[in-house]
N, C-alpha and C. Protein backbone atom coordinates (compact mmCIF):
# COMPACT_ATOMS: atom_id res chain seq x y z
N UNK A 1 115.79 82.82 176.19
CA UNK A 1 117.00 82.05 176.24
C UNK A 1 118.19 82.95 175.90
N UNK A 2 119.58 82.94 176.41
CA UNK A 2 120.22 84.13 176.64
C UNK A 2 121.23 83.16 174.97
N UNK A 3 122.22 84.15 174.89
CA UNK A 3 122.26 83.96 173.22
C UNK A 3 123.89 82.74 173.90
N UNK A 4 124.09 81.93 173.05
CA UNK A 4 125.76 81.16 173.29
C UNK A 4 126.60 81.96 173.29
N UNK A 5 127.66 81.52 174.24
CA UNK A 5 129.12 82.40 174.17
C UNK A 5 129.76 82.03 173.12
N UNK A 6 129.64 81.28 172.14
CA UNK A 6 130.29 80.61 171.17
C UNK A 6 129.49 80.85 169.64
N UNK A 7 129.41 81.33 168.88
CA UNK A 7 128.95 80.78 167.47
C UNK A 7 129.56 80.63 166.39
N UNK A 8 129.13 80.62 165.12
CA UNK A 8 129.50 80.14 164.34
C UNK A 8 129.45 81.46 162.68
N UNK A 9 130.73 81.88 162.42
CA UNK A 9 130.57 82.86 161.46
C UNK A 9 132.09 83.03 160.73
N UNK A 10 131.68 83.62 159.48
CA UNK A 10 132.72 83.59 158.01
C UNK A 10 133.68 84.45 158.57
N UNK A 11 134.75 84.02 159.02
CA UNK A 11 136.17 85.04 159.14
C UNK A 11 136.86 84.89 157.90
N UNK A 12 137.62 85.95 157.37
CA UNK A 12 139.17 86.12 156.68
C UNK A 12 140.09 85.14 157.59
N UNK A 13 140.49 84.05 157.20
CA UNK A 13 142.11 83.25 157.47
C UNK A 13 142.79 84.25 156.58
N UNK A 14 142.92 84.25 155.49
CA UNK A 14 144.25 85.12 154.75
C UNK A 14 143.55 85.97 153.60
N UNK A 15 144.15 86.59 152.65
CA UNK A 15 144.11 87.58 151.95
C UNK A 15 143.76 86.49 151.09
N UNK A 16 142.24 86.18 150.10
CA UNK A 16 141.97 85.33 149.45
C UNK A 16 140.87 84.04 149.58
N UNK A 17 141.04 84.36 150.88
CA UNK A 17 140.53 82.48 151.73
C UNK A 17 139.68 83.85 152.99
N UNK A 18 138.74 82.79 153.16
CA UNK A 18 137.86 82.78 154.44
C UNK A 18 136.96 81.63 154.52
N UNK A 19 136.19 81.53 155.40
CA UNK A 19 135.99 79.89 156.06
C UNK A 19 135.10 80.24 157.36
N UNK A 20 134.48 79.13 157.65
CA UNK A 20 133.18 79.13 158.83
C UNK A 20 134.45 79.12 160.18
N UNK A 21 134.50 79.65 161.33
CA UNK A 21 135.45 79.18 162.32
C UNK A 21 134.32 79.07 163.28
N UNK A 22 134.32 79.20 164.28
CA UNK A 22 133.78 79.00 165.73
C UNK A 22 134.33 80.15 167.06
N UNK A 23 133.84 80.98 166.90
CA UNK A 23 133.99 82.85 167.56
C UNK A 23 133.38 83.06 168.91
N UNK A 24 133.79 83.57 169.11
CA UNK A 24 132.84 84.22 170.59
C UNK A 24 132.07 85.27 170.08
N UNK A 25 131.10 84.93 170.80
CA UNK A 25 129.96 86.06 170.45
C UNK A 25 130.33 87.70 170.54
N UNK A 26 129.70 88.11 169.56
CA UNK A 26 130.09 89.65 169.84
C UNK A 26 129.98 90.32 170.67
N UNK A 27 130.43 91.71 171.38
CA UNK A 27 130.58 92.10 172.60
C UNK A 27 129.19 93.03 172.15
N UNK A 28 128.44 93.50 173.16
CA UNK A 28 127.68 94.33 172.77
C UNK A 28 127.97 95.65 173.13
N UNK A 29 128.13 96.34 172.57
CA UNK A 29 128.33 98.45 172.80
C UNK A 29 127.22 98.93 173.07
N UNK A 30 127.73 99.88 173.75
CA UNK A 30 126.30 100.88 174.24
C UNK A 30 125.10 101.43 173.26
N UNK A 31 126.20 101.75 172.09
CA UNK A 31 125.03 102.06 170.70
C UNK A 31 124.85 100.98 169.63
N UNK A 32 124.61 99.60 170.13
CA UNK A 32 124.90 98.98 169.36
C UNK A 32 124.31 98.19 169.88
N UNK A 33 122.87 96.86 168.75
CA UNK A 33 122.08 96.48 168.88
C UNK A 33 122.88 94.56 168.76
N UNK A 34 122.83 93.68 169.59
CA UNK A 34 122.81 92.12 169.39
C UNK A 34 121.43 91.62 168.53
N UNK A 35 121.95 90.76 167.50
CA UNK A 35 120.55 90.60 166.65
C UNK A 35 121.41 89.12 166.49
N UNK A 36 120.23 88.38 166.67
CA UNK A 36 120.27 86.95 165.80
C UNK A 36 119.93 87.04 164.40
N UNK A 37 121.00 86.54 163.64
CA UNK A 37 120.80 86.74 162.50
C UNK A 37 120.08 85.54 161.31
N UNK A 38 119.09 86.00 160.76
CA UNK A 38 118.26 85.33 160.08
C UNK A 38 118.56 85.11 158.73
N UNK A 39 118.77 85.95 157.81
CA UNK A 39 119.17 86.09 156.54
C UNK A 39 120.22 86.91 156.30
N UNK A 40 120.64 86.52 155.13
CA UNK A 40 121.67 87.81 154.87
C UNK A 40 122.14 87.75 153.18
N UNK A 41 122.65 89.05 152.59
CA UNK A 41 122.76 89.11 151.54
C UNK A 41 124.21 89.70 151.18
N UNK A 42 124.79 89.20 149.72
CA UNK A 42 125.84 89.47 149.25
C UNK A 42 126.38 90.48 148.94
N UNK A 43 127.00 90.65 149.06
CA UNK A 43 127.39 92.34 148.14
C UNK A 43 129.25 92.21 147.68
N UNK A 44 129.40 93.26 146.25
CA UNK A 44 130.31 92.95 145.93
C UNK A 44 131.83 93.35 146.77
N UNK A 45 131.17 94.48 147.96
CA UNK A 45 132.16 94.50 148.61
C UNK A 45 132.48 93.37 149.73
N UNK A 46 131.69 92.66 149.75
CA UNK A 46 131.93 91.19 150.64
C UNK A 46 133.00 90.39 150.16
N UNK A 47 133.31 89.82 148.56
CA UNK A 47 134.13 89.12 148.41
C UNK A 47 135.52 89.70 148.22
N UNK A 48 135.22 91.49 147.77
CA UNK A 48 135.96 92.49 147.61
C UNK A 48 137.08 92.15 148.90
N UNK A 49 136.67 92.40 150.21
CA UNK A 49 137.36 92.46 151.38
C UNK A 49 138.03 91.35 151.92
N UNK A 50 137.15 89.67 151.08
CA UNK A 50 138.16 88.51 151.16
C UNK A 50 139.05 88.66 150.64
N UNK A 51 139.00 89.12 149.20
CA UNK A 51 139.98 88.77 148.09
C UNK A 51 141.41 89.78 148.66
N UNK A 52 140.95 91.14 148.79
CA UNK A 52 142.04 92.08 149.19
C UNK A 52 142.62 92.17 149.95
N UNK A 53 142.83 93.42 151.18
CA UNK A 53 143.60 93.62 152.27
C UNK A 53 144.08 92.52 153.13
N UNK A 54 145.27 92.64 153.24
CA UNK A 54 146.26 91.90 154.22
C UNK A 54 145.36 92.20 155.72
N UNK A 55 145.61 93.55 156.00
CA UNK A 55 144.80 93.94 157.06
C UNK A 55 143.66 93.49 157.82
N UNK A 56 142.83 92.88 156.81
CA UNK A 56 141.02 92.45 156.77
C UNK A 56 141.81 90.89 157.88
N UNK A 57 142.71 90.16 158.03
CA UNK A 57 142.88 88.38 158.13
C UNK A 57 142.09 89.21 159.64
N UNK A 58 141.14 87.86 160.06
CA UNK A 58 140.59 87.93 161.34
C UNK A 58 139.62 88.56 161.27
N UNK A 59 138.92 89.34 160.34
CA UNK A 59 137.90 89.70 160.34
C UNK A 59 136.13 89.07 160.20
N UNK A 60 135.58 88.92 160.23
CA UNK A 60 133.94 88.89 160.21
C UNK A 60 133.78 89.50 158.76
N UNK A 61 133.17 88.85 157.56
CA UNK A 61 132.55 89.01 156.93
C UNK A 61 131.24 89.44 157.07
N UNK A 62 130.75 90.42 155.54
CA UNK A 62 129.82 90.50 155.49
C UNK A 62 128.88 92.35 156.04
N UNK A 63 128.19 92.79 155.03
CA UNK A 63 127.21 93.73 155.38
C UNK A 63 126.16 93.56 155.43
N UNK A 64 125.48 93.23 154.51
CA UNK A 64 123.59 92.81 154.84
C UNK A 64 123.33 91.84 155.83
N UNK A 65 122.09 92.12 156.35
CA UNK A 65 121.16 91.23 156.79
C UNK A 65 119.78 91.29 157.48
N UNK A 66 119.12 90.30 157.81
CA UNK A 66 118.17 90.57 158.47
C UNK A 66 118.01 89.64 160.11
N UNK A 67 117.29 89.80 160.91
CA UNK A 67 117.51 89.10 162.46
C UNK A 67 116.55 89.46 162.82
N UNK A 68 116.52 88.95 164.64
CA UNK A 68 115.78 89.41 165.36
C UNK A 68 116.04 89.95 166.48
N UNK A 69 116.37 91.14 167.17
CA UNK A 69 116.84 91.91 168.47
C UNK A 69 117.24 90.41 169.52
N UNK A 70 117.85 90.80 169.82
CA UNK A 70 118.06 89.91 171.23
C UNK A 70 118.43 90.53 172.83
N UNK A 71 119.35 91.51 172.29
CA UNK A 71 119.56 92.70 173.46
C UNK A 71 120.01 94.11 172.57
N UNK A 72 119.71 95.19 173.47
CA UNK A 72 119.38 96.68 173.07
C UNK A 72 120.75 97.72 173.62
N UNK A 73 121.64 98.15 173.10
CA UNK A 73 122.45 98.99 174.19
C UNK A 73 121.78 99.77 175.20
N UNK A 74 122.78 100.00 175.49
CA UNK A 74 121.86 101.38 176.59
C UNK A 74 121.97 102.64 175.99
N UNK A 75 122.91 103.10 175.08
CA UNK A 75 122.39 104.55 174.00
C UNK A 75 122.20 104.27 173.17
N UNK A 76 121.30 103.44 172.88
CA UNK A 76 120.62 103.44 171.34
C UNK A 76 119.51 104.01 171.31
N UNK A 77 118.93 105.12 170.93
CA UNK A 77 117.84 105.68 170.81
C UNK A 77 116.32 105.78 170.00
N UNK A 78 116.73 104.90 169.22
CA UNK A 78 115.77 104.08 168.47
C UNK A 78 115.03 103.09 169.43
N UNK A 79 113.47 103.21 169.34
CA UNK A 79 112.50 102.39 170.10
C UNK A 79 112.29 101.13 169.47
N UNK A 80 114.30 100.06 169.64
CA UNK A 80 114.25 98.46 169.13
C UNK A 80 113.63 97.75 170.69
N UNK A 81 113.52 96.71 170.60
CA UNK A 81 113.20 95.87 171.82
C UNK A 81 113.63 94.46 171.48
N UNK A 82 114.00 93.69 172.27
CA UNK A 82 114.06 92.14 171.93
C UNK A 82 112.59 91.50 171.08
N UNK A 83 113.25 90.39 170.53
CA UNK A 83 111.81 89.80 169.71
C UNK A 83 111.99 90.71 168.57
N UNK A 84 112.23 92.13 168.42
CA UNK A 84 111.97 92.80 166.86
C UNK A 84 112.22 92.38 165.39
N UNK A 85 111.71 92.39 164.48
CA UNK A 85 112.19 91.67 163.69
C UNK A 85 113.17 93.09 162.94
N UNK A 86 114.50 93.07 162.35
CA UNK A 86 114.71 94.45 161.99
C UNK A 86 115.99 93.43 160.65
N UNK A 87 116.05 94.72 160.11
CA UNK A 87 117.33 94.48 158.93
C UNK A 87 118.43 95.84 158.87
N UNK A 88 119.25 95.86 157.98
CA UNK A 88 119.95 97.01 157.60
C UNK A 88 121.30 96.74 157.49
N UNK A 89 122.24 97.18 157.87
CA UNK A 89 123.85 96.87 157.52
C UNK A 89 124.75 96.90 158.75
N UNK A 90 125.55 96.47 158.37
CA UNK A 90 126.88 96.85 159.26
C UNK A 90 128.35 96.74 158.63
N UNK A 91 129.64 97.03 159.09
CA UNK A 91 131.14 97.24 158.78
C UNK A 91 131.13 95.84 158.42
N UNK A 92 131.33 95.33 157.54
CA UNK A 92 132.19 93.85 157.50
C UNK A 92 133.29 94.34 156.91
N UNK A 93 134.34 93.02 157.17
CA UNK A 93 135.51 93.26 157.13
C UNK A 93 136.23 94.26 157.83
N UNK A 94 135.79 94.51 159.07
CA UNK A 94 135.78 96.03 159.75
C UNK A 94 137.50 95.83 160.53
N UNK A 95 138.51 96.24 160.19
CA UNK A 95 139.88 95.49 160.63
C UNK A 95 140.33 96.85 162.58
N UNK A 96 138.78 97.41 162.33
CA UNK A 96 139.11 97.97 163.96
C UNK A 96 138.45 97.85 164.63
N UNK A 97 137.31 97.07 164.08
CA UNK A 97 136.17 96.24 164.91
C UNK A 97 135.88 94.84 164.53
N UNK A 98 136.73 94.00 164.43
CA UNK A 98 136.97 92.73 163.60
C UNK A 98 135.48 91.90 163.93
N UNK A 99 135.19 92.06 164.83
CA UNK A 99 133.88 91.16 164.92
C UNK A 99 132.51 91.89 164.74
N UNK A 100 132.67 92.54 163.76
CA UNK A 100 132.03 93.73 163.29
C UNK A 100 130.44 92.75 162.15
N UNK A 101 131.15 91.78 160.99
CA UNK A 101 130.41 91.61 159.79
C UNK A 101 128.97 90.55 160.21
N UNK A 102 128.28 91.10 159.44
CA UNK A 102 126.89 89.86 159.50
C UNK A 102 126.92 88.63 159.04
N UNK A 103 128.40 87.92 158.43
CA UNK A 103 128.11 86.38 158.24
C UNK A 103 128.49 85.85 159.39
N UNK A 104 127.11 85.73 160.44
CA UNK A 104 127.40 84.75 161.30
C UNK A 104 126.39 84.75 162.19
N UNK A 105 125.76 84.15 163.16
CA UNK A 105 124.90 83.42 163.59
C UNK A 105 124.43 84.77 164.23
N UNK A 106 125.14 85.26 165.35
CA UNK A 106 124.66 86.60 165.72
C UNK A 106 125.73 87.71 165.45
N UNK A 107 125.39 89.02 165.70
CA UNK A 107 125.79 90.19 165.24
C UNK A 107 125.32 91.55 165.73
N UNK A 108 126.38 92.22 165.83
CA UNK A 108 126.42 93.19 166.47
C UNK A 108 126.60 94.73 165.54
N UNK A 109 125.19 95.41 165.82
CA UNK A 109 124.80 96.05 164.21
C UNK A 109 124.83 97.73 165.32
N UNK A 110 125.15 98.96 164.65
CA UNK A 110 125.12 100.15 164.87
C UNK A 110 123.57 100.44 165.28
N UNK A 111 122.68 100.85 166.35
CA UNK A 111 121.66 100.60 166.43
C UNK A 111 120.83 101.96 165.97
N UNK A 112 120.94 102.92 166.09
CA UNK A 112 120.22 103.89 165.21
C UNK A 112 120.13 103.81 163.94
N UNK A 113 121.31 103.13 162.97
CA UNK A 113 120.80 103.14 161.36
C UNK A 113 119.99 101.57 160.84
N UNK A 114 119.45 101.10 161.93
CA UNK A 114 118.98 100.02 161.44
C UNK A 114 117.37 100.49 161.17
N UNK A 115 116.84 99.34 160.51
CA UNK A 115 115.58 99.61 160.78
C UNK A 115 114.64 98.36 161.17
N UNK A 116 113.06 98.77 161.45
CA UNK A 116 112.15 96.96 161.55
C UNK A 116 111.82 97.32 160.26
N UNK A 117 111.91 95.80 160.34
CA UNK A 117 111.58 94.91 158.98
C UNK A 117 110.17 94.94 158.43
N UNK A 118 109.87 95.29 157.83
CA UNK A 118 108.27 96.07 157.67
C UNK A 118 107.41 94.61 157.19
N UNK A 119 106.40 94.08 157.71
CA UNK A 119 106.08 93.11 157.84
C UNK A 119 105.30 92.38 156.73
N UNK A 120 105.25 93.15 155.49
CA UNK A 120 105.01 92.51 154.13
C UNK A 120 106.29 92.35 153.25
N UNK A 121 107.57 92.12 154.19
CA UNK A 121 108.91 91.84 153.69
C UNK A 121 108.73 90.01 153.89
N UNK A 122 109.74 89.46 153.59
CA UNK A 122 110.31 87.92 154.20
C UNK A 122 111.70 88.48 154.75
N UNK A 123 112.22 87.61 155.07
CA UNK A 123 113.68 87.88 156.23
C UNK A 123 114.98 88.31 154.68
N UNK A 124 114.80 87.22 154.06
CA UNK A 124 115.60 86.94 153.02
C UNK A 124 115.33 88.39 151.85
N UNK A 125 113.96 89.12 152.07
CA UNK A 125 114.12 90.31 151.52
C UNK A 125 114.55 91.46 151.89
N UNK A 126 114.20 91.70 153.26
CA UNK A 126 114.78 92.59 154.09
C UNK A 126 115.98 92.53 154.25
N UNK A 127 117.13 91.27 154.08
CA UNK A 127 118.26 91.59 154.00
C UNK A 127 118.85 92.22 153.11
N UNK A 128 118.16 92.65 151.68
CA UNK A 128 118.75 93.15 150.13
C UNK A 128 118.94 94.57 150.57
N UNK A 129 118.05 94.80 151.86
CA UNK A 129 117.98 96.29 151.84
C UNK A 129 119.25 97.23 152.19
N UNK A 130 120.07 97.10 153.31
CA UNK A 130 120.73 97.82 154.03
C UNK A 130 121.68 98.43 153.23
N UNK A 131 122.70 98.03 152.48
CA UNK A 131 123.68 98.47 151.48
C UNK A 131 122.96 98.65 150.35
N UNK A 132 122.05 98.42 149.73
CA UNK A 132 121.51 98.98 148.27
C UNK A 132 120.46 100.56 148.96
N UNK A 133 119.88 100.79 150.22
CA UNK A 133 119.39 101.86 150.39
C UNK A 133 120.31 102.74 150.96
N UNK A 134 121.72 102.54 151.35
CA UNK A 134 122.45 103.71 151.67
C UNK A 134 123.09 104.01 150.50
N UNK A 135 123.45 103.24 149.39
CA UNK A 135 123.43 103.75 148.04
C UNK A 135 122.81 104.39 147.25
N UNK A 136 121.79 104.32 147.27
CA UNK A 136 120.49 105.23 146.80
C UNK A 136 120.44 106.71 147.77
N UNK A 137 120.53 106.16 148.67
CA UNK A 137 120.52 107.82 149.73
C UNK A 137 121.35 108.52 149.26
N UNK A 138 122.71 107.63 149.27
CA UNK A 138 123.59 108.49 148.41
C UNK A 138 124.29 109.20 147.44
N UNK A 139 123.78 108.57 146.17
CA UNK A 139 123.88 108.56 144.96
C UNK A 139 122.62 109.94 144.83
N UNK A 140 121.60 109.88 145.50
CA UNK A 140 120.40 110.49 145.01
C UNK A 140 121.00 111.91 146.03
N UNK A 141 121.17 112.34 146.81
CA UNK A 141 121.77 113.29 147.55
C UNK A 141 122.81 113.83 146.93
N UNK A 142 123.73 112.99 146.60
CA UNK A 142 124.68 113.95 145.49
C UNK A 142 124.25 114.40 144.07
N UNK A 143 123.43 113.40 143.61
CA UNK A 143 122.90 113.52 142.12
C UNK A 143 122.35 115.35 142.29
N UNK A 144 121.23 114.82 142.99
CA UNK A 144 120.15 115.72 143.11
C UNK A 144 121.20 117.47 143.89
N UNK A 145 122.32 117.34 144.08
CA UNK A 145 122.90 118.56 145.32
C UNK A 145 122.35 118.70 146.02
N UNK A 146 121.76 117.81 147.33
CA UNK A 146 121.28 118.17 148.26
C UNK A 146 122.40 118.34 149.33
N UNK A 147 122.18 119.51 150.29
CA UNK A 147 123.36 119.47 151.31
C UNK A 147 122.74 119.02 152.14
N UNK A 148 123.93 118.71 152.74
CA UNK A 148 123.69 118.48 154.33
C UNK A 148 123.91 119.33 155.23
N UNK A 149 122.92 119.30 156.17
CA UNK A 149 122.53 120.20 156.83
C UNK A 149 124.39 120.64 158.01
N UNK A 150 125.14 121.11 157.97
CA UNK A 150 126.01 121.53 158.99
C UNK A 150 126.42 121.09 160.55
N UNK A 151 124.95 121.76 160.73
CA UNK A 151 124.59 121.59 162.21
C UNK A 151 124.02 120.07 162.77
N UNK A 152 124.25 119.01 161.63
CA UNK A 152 123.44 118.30 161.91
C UNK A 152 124.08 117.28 163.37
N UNK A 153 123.38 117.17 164.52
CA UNK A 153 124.45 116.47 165.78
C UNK A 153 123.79 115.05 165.86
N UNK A 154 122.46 114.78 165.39
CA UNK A 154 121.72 113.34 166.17
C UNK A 154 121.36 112.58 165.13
N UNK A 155 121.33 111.62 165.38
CA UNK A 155 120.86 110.53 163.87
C UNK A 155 119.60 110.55 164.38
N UNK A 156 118.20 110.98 163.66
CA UNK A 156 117.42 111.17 163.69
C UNK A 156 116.53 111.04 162.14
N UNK A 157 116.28 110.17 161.97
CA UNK A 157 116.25 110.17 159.82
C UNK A 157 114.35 111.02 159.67
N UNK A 158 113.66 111.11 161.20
CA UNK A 158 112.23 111.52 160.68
C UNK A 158 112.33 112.97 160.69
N UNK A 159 113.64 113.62 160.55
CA UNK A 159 112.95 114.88 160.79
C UNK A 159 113.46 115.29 159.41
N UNK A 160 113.03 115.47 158.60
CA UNK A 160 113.75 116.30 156.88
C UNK A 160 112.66 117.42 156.80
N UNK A 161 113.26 118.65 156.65
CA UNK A 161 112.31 119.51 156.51
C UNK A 161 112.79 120.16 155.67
N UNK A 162 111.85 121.18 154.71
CA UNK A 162 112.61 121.84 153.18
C UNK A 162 113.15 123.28 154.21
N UNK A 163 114.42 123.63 153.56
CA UNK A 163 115.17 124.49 154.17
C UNK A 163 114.23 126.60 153.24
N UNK A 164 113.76 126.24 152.35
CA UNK A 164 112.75 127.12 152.12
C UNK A 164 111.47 126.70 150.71
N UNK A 165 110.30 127.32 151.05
CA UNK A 165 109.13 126.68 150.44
C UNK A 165 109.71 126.25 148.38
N UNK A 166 108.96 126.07 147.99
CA UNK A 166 109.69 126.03 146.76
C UNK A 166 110.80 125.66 146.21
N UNK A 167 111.73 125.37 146.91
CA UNK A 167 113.08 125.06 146.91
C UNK A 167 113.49 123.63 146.73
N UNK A 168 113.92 122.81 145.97
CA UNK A 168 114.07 121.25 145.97
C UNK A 168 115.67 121.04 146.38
N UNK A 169 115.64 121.58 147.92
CA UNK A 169 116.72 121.34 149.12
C UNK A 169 115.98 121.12 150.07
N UNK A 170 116.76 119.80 150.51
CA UNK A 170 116.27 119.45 152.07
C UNK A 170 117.37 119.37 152.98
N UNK A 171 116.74 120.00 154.33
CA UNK A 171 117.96 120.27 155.40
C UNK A 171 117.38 118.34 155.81
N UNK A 172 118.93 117.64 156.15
CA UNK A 172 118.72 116.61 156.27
C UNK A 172 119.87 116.48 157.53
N UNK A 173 119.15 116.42 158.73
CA UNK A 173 119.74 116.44 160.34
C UNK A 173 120.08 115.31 160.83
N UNK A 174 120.97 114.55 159.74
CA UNK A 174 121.38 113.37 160.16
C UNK A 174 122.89 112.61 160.49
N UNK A 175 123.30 112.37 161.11
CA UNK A 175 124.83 111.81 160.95
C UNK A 175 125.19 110.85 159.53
N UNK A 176 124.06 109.89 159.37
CA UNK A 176 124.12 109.06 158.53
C UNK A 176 124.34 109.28 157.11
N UNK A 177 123.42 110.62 157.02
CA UNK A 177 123.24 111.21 155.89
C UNK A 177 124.69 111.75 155.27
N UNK A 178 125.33 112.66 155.92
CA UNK A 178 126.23 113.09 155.82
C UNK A 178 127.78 112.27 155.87
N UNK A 179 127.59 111.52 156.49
CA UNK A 179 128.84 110.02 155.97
C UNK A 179 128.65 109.07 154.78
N UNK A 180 127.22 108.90 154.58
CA UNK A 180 126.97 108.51 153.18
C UNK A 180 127.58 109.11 152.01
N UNK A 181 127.31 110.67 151.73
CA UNK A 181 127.27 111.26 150.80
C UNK A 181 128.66 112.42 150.75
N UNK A 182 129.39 111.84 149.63
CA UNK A 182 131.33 112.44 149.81
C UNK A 182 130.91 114.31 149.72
N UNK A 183 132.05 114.68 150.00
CA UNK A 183 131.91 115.99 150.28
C UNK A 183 131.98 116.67 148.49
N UNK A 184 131.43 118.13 148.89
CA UNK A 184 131.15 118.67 147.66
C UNK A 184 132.07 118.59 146.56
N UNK A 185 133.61 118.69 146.60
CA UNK A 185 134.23 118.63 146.04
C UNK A 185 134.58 117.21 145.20
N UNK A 186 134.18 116.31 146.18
CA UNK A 186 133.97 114.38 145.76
C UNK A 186 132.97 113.74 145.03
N UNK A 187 131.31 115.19 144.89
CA UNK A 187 130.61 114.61 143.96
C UNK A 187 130.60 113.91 143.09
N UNK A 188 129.78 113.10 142.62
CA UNK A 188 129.52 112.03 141.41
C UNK A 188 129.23 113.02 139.95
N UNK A 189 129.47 112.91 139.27
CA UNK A 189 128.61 113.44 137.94
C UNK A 189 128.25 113.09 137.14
N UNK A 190 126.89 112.63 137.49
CA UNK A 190 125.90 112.15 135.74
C UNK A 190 125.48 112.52 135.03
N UNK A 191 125.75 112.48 134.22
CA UNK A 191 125.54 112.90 132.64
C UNK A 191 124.58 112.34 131.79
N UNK A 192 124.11 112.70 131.07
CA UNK A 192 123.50 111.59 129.41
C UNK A 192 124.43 111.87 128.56
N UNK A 193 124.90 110.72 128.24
CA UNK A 193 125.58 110.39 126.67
C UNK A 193 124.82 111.60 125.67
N UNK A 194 125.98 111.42 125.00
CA UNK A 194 125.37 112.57 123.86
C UNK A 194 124.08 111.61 122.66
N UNK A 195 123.47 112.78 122.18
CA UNK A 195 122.55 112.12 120.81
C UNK A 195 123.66 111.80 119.90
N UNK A 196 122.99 110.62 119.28
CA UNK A 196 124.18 110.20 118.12
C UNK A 196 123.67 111.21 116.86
């Protein structure tokens, strides 16, 4: 059954306020996967992007979730198919792709950084994932100084290989990787509190 031209999802009305409206379905992009959306989860930058920017009015709420494929771009290079069950994130509040966020019936998700939903998940768990594991990627990549690899051109997340034996650096050949994690100079720094 082909998906409605019409559904139903959380826009920004104003800086403060957002509300269920009635949207046209998202357009689908070449790298970019249509998913009916099944579950979805909160995050603090969700209410963050109601409450704030002037900019955000008209936007699509929302980053997490979980769905099921419905249609595939044509450069998405990841082996998704319709029927898949998959989760991961996307831009909400995205004010240059306004129909960008996952609160809403269907959604239109970046199709290489997603993933399937590994089948000893529920829908409602697989949505926790997408924004709490690119935090961890990233937090743990800067923690740890891992670089990123330079050269890296393809989002490809299976290939990590140690850049020499012994060494706790990994060349990591990913686009994703490297937009996650701020540049050297932007590192995080954790510390332990001192002994009292």
């Amino acid at each position: 059954m082909a998906p409605p031209s019409e559904i139903k999802a959380i826009v920004i009305t104003k800086p403060g306020l957002a509300g269920i409206q009635t949207v046209n379905l998202p357009a689908l992009r070449e790298d970019y996967i249509l998913v009916r959306t099944t579950a979805v989860a909160l995050n603090p930058t969700d209410w963050k992007h109601v409450k704030g920017i002037d900019g955000n009015t008209g936007c699509r709420v929302g980053c997490d979730y979980a769905g099921i494929v419905e249609q595939v771009g044509s450069r998405v290079t990841k082996a998704f198919a319709p029927g898949d069950r998959i989760c991961g994130f996307a831009h909400g509040a995205n004010s240059v792709q306004p129909e960008d966020g996952t609160f809403a019936e269907y959604i239109v998700v970046k199709g290489d950084v997603q993933i399937k939903t590994p089948d000893n998940l529920s829908d409602e768990e697989a949505a926790t994932l997408g924004v709490g594991i690119s935090t961890v990627v990233s937090l743990s990549l800067c923690y740890l100084d891992i670089p990123i690899h330079p050269q890296a051109k393809e989002i490809n997340p299976d290939r990590l290989t140690a850049q020499q034996p012994n060494e706790n650096r990994l060349k990591v050949s990913t686009k994703t990787s490297s937009s996650l994690c701020p540049r050297p100079a932007n590192r995080a720094t954790i510390t332990q509190p001192p002994s009292p």
